[in-house]
PDB file of N, CA and C in Angstrom:
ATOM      1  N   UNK A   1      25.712  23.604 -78.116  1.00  0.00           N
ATOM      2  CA  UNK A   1      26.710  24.214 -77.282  1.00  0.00           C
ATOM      3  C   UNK A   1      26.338  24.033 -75.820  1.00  0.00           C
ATOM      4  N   UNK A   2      27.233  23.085 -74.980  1.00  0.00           N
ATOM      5  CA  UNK A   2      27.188  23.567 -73.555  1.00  0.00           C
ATOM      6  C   UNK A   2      26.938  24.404 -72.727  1.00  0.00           C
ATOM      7  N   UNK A   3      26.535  24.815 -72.058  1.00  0.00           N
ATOM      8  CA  UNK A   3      25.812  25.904 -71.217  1.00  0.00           C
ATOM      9  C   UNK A   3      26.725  26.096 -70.023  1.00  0.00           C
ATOM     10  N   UNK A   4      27.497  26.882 -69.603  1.00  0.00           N
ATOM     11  CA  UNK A   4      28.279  27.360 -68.659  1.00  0.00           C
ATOM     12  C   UNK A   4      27.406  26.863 -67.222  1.00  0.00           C
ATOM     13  N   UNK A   5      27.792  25.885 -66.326  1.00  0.00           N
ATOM     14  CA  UNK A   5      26.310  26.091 -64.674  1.00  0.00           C
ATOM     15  C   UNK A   5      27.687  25.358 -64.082  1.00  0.00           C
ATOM     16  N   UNK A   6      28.487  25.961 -63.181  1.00  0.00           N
ATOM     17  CA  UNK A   6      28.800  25.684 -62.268  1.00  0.00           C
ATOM     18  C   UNK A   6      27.874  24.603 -60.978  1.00  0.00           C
ATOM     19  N   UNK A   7      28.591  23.768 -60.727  1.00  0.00           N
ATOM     20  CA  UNK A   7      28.102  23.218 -59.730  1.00  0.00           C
ATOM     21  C   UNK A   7      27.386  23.499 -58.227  1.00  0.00           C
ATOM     22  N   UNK A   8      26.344  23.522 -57.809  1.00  0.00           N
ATOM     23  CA  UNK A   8      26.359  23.962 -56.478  1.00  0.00           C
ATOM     24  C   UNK A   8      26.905  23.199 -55.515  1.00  0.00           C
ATOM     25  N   UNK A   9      27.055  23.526 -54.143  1.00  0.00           N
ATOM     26  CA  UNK A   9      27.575  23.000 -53.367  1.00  0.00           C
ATOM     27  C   UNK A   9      27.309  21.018 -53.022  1.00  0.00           C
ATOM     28  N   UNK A  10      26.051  20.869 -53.460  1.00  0.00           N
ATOM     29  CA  UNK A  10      25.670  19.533 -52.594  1.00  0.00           C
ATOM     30  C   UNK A  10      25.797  18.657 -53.666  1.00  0.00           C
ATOM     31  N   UNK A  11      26.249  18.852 -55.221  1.00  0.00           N
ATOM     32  CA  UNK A  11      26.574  18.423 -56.408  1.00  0.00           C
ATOM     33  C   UNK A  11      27.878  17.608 -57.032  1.00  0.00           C
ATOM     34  N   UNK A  12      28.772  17.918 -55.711  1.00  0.00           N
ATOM     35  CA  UNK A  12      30.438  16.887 -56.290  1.00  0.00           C
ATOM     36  C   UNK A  12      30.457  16.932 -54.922  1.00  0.00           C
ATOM     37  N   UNK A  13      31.484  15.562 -55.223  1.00  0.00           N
ATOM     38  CA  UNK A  13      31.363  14.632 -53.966  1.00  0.00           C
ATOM     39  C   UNK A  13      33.132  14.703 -52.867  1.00  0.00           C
ATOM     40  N   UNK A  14      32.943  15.766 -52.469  1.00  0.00           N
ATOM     41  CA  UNK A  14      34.050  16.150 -51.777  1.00  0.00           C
ATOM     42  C   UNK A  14      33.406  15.432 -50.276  1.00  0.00           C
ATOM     43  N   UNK A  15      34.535  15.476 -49.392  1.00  0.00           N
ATOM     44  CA  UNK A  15      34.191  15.401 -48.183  1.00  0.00           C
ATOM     45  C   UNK A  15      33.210  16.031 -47.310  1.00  0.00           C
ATOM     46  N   UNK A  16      32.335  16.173 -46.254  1.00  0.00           N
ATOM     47  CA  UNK A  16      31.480  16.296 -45.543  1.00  0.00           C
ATOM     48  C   UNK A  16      32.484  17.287 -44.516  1.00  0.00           C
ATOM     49  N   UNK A  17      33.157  16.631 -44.366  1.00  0.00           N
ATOM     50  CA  UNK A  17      34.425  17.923 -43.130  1.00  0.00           C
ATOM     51  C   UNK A  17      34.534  19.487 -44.121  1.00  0.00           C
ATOM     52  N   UNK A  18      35.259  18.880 -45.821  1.00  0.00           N
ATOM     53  CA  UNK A  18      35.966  20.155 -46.114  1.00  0.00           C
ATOM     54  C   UNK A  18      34.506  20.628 -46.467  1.00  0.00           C
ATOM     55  N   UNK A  19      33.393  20.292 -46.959  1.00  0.00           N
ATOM     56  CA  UNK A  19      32.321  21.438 -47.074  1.00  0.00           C
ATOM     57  C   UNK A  19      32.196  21.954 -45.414  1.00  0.00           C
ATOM     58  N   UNK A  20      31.617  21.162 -44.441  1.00  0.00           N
ATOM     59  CA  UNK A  20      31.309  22.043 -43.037  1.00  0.00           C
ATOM     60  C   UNK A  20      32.469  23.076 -42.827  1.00  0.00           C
ATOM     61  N   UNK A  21      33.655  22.515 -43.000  1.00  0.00           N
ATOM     62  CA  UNK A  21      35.366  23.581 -42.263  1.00  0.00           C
ATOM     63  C   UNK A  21      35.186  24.753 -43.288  1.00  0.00           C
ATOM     64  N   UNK A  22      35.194  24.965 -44.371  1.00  0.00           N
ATOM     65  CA  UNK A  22      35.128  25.780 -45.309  1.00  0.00           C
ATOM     66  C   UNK A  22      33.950  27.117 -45.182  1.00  0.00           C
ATOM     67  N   UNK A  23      35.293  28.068 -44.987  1.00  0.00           N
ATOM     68  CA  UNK A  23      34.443  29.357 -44.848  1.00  0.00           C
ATOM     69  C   UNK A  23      33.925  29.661 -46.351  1.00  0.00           C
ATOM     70  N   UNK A  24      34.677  29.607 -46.999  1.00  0.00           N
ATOM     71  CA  UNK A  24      34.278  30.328 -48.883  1.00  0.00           C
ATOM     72  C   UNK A  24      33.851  28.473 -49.933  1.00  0.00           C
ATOM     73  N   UNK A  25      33.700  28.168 -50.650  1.00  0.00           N
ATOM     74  CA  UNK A  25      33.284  27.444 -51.292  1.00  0.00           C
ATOM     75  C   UNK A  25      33.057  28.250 -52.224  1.00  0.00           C
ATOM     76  N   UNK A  26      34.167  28.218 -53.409  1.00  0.00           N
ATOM     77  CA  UNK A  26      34.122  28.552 -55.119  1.00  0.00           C
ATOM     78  C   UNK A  26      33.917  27.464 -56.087  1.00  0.00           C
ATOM     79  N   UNK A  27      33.232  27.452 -57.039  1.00  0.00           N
ATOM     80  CA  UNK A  27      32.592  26.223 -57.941  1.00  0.00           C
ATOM     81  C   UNK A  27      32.869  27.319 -59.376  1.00  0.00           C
ATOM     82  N   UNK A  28      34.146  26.190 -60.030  1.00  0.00           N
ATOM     83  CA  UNK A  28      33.872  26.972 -61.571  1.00  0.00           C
ATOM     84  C   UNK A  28      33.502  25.953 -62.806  1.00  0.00           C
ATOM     85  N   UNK A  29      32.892  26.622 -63.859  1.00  0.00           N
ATOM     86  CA  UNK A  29      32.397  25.710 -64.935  1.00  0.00           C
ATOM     87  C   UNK A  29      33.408  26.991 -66.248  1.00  0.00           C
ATOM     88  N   UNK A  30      33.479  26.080 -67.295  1.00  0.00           N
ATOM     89  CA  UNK A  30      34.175  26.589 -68.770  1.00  0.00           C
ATOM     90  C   UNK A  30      33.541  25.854 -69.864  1.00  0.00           C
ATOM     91  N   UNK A  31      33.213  26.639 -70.877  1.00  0.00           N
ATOM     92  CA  UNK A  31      33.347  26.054 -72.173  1.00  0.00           C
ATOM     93  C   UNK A  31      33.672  27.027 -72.867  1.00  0.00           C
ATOM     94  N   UNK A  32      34.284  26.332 -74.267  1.00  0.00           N
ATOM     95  CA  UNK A  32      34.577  27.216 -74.846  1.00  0.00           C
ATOM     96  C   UNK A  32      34.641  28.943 -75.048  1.00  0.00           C
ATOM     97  N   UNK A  33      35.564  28.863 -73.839  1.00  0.00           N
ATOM     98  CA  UNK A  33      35.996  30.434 -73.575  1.00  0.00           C
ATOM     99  C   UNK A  33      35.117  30.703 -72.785  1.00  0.00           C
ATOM    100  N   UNK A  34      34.182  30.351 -72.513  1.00  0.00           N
ATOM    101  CA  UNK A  34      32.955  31.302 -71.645  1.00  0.00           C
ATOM    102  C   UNK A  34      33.238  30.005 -70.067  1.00  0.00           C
ATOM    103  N   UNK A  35      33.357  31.655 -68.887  1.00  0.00           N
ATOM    104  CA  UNK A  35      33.496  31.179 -67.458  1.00  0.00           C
ATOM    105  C   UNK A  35      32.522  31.266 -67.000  1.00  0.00           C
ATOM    106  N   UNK A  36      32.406  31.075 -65.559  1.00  0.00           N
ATOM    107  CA  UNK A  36      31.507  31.270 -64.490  1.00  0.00           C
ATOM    108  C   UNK A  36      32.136  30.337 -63.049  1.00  0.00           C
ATOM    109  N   UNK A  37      31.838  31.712 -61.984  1.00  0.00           N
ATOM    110  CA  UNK A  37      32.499  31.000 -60.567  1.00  0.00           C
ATOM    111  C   UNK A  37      31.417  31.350 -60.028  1.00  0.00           C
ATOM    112  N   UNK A  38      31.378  30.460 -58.758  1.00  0.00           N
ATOM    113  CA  UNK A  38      29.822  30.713 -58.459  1.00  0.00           C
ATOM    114  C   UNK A  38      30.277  30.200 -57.051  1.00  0.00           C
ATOM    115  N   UNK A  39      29.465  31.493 -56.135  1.00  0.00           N
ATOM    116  CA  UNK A  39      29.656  31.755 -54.636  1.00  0.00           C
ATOM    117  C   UNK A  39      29.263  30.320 -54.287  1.00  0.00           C
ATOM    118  N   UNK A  40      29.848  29.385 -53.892  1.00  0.00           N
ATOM    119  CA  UNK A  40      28.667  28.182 -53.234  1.00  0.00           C
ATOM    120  C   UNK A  40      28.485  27.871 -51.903  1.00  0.00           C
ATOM    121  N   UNK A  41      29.512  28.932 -51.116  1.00  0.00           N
ATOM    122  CA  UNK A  41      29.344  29.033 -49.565  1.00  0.00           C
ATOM    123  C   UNK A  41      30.006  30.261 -49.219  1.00  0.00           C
ATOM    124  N   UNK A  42      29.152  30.964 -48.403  1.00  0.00           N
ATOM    125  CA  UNK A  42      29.964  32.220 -47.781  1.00  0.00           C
ATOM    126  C   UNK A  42      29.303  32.697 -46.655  1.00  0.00           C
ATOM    127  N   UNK A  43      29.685  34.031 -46.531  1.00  0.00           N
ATOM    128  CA  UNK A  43      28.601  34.586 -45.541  1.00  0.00           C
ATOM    129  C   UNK A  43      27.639  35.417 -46.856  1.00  0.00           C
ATOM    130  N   UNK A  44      26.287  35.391 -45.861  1.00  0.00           N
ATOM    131  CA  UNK A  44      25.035  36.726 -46.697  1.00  0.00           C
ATOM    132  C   UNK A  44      25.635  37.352 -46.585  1.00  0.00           C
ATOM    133  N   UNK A  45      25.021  38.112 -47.900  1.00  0.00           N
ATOM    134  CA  UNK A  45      24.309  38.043 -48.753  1.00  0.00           C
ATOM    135  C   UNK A  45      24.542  37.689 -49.760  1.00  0.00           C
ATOM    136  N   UNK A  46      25.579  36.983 -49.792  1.00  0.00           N
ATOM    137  CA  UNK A  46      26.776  36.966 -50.879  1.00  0.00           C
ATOM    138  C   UNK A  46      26.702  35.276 -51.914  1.00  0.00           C
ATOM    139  N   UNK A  47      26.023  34.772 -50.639  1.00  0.00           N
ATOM    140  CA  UNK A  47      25.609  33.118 -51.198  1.00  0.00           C
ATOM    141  C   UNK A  47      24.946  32.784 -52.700  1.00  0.00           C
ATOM    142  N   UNK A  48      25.489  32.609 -53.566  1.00  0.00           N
ATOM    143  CA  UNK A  48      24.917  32.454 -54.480  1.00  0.00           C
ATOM    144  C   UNK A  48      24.878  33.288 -56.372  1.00  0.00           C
ATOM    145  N   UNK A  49      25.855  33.753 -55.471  1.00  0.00           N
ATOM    146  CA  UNK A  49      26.327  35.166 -56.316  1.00  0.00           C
ATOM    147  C   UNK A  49      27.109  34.344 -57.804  1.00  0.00           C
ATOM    148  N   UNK A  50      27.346  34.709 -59.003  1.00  0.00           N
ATOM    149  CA  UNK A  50      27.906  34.310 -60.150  1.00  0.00           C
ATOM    150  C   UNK A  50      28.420  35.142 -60.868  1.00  0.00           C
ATOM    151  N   UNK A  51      29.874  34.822 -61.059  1.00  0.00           N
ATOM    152  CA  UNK A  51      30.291  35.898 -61.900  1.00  0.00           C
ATOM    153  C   UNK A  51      30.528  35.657 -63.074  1.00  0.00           C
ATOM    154  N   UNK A  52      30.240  36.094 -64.375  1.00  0.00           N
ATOM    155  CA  UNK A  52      30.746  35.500 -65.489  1.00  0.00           C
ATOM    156  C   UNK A  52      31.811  36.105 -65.984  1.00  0.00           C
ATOM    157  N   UNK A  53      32.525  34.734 -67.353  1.00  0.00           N
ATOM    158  CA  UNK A  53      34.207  35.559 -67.271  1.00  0.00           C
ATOM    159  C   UNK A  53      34.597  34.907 -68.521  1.00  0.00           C
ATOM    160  N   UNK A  54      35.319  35.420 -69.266  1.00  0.00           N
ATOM    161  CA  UNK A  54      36.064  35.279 -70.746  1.00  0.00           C
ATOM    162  C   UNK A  54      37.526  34.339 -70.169  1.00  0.00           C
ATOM    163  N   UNK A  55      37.430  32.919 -71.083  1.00  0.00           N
ATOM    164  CA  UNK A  55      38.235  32.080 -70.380  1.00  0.00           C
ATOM    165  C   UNK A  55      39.394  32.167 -71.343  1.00  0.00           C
ATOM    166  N   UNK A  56      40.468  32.108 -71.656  1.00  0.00           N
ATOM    167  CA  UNK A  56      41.403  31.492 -72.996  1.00  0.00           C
ATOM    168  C   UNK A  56      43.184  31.033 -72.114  1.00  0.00           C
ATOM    169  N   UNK A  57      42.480  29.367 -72.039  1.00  0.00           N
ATOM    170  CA  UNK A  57      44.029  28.873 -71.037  1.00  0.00           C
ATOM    171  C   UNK A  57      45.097  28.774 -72.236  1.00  0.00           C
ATOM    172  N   UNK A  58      44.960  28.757 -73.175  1.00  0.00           N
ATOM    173  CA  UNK A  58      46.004  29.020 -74.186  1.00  0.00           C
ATOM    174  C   UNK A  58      46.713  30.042 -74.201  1.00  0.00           C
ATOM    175  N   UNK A  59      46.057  30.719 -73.684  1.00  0.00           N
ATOM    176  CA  UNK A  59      47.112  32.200 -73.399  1.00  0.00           C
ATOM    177  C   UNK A  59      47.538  32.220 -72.061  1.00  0.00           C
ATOM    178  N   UNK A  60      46.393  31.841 -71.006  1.00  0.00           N
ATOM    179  CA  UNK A  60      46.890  31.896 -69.558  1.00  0.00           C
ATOM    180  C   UNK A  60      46.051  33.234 -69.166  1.00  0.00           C
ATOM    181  N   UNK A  61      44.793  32.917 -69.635  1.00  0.00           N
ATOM    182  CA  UNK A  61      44.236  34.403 -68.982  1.00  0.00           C
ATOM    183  C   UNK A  61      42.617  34.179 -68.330  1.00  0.00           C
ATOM    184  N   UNK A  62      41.893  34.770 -67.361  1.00  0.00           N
ATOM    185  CA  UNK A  62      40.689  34.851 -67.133  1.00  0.00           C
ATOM    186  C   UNK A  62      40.261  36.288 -67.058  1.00  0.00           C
ATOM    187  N   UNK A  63      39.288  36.011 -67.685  1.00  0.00           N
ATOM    188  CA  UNK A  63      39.070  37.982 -66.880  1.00  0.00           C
ATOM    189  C   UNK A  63      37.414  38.232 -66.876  1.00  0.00           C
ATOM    190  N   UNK A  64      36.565  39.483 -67.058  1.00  0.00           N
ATOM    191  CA  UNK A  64      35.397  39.791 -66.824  1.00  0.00           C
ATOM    192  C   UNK A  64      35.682  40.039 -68.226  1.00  0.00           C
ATOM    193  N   UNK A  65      34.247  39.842 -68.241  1.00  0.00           N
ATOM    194  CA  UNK A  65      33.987  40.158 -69.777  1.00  0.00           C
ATOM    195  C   UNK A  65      33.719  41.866 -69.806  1.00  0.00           C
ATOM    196  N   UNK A  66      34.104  42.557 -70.604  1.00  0.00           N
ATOM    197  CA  UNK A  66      33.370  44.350 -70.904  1.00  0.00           C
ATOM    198  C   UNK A  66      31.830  44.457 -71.196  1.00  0.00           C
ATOM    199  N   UNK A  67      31.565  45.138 -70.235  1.00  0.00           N
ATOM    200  CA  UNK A  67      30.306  45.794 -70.418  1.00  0.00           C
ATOM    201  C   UNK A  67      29.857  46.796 -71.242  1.00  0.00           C
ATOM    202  N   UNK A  68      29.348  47.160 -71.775  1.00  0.00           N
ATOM    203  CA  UNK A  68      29.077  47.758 -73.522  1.00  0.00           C
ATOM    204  C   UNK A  68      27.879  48.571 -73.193  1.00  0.00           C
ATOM    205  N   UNK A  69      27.700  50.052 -72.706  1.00  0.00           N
ATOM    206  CA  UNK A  69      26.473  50.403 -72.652  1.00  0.00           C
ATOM    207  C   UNK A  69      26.510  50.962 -74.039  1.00  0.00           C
ATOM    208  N   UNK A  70      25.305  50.713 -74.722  1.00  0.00           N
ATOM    209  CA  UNK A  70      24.869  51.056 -76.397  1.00  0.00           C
ATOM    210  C   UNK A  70      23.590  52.326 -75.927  1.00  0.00           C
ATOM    211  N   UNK A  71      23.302  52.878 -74.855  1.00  0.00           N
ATOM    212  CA  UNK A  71      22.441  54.207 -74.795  1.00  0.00           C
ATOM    213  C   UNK A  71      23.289  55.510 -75.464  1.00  0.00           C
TER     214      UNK A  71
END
């Protein structure tokens, strides 16, 4: 099984302008149902940040996955 890793910034080969002009830089990866967007330019502290996320484009949906405290 594939491993969800978004790209970082210096990893796809976009232009040199739109990375410098670009205040936010979002990078997403999918597999099978499982997301992840990943901060790849911002302001601190925020650089680097990843969110993970329950994917299903068959329906047309993204969302956070539920957190489950079992205490």
């Amino acid at each position: 099984m594939q491993t969800v890793n978004p790209p970082r910034i210096d990893q796809y080969s976009e232009t040199i302008a739109v990375i410098q002009d670009a205040s936010t830089v979002l990078n997403f990866d999918q597999n099978d149902g499982i997301g992840a967007i990943l901060l790849a330019k911002a302001r601190e502290p925020n650089v680097g940040n990843q969110l993970e996320l329950r994917c299903n484009f068959n329906y047309g949906y993204i969302t956070e996955p539920q957190v489950v405290d079992i205490f």
